[in-house]
Protein backbone atom coordinates (compact mmCIF):
# COMPACT_ATOMS: atom_id res chain seq x y z
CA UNK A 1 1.04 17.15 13.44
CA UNK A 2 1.31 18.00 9.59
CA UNK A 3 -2.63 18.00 8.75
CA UNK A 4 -2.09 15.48 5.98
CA UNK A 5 -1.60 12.90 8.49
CA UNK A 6 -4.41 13.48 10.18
CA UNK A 7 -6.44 10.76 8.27
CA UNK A 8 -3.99 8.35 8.38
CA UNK A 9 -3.93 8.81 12.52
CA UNK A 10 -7.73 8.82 12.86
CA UNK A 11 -7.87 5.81 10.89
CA UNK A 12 -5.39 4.29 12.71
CA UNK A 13 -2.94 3.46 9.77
CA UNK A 14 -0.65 5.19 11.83
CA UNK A 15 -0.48 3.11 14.44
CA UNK A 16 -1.26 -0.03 13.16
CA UNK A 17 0.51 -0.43 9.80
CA UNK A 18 3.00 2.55 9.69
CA UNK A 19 4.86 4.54 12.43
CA UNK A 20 4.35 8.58 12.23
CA UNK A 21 6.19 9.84 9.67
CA UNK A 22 6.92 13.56 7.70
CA UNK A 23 5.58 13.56 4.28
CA UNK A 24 8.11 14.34 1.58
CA UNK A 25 6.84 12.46 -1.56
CA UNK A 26 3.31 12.99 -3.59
CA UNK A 27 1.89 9.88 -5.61
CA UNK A 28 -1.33 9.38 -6.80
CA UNK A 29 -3.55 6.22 -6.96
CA UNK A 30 -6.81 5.93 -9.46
CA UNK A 31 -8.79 2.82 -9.79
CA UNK A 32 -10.25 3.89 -13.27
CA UNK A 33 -11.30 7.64 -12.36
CA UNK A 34 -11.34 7.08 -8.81
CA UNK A 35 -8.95 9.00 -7.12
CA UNK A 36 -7.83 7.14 -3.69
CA UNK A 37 -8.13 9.32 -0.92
CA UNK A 38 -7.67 9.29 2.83
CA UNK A 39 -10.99 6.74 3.94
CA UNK A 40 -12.78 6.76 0.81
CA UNK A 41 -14.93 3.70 -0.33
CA UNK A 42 -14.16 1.93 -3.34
CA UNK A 43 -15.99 -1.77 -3.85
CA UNK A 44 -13.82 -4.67 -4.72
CA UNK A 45 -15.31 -5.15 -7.85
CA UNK A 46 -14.00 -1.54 -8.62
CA UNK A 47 -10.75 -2.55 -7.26
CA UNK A 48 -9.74 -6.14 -9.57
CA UNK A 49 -7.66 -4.37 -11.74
CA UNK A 50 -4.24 -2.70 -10.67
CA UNK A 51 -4.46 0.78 -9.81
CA UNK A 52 -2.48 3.24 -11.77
CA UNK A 53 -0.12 4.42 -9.22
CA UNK A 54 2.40 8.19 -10.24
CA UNK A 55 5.02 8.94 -8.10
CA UNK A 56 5.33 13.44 -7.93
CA UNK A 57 8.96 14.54 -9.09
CA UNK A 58 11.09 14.90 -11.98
CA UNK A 59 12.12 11.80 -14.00
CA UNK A 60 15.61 13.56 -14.41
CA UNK A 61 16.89 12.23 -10.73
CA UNK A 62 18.06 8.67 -9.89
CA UNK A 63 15.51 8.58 -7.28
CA UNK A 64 13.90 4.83 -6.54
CA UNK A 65 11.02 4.25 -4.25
CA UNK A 66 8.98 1.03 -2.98
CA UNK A 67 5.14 0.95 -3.00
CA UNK A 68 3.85 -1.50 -0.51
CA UNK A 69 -0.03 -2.40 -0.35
CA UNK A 70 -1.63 -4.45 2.42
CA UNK A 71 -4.61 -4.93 4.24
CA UNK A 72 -3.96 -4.50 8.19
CA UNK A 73 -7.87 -5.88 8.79
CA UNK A 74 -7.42 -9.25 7.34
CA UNK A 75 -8.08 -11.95 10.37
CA UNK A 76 -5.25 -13.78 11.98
CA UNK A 77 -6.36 -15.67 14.38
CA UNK A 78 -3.17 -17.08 15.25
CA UNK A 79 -0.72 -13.25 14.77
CA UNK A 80 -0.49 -10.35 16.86
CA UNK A 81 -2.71 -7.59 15.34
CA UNK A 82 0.11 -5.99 13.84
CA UNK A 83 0.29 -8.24 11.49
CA UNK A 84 -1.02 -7.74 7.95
CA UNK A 85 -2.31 -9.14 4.41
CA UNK A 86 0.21 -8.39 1.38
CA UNK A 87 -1.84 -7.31 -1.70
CA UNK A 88 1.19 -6.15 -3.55
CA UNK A 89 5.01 -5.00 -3.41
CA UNK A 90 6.36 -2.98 -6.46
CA UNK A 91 10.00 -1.86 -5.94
CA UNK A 92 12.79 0.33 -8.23
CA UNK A 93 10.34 2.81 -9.12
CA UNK A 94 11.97 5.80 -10.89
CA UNK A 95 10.54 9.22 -9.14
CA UNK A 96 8.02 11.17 -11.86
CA UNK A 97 7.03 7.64 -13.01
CA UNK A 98 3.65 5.10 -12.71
CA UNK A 99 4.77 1.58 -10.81
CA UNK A 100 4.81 -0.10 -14.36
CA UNK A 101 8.29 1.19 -14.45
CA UNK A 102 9.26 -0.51 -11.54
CA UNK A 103 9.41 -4.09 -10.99
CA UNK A 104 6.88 -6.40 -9.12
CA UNK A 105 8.28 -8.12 -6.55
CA UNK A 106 4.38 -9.52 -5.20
CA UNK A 107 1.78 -9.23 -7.67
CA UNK A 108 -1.03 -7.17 -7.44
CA UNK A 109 -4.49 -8.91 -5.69
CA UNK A 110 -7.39 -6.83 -5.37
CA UNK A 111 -9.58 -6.76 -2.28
CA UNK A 112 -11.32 -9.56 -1.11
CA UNK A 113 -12.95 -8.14 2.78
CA UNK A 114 -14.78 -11.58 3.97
CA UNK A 115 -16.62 -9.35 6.60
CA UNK A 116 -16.79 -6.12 8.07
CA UNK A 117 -15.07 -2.99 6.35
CA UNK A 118 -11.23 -3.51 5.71
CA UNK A 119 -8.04 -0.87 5.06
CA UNK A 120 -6.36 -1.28 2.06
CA UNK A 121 -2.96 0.85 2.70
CA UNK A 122 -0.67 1.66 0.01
CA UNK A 123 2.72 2.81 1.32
CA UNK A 124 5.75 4.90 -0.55
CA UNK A 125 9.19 4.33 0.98
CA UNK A 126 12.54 5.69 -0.66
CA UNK A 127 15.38 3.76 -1.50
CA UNK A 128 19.17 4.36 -1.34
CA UNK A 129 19.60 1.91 -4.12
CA UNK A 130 17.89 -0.43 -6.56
CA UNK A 131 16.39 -3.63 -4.27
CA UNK A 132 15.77 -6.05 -7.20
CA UNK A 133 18.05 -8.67 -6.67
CA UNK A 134 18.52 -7.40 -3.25
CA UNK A 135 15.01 -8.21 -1.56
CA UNK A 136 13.52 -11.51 -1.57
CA UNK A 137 9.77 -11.53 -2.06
CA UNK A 138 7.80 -12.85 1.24
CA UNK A 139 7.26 -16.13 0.98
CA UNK A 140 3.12 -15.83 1.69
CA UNK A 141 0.52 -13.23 1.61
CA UNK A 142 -0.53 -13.77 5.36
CA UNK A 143 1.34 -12.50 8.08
CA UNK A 144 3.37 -10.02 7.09
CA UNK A 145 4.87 -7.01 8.80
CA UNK A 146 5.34 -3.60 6.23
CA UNK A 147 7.41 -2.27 9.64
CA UNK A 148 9.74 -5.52 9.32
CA UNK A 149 10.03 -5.59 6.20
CA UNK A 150 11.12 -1.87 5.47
CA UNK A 151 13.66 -2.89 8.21
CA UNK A 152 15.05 -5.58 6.43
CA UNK A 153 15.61 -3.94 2.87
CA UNK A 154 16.77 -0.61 4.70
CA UNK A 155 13.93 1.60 3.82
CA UNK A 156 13.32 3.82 6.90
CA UNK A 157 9.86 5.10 7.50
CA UNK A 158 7.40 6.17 4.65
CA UNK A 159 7.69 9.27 2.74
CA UNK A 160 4.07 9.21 1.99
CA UNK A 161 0.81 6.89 2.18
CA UNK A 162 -3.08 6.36 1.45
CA UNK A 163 -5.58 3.99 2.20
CA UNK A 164 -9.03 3.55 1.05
CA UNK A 165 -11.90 0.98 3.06
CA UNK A 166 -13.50 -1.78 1.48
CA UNK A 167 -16.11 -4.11 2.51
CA UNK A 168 -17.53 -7.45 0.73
CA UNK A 169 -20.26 -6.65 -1.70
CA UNK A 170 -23.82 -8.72 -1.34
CA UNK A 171 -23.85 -11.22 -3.80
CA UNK A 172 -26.58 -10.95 -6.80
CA UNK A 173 -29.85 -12.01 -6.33
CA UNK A 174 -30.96 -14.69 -7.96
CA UNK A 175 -34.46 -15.16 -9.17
């Protein structure tokens, strides 16, 4: 197993959002200076904003990828497990480029965890061809499958990924 996975198997995003994969792509995801690595922390409040996303590579190639961002911990009561809350779908990204180049199909929502300490996974798939126009947006937040839906816009498995944990922040105190 290619060590950079290792993070993503012990905390089960392999497994439960994604299926194993060989890493071919580098991007990069900062909340302000925060770098999002493998299992890092970052507070919602820290997280409100969109994240400036960079896909590695040279802008010279016709290369388009798909970021996908959900949160596999959200409850379902009525789902399978496998079954996951979109935060955000950004597709047509040009490779050597940040996600403002591409277009939103989902807009970005920032983490809400109601209890307990949630993933927030952002996955990079690879086109063949431009999908706007092509893919139609889900039609809600809940419930959704990034598996399924990489099978229905013909995206294969991920070329890379990242996920941070999040859990809801005590409210103030009031005095």
């Amino acid at each position: 197993m290619a060590r950079s996975l290792e993070p993503l198997v012990v905390g089960k995003v392999i497994g439960d959002v994604l299926d194993m994969y060989i890493p071919v792509t580098e991007f990069s995801v900062h909340y302000g200076a925060k770098q999002v690595a493998n299992g890092c922390e970052i507070k919602p409040s820290a997280a409100v904003q969109m994240p400036h996303v960079r896909i590695s590579g040279s802008r010279l190639t016709s290369n388009l990828y798909t970021l996908v961002m959900v949160d596999p911990d959200a409850p379902s009561p009525s789902e399978p497990k496998w079954r996951e809350w979109l935060h955000w779908i950004v597709v047509d990204i040009p490779e050597g480029c940040d996600v403002t180049k591409g277009h939103e199909l989902i807009p970005y929502m920032g983490p809400q965890p109601p209890t307990g300490i949630h993933r927030y996974v952002f996955a990079l798939f690879k086109q063949g061809s431009g999908l706007m126009g092509r893919s139609r947006p889900p039609d809600v937040r809940i419930n959704f499958s990034t598996r399924l839906f990489a099978a229905q816009n013909g995206l294969g498995l991920p070329v890379a990924a990242v996920y941070f944990n999040s859990h809801k922040e005590p409210a103030l105190k009031r005095r």
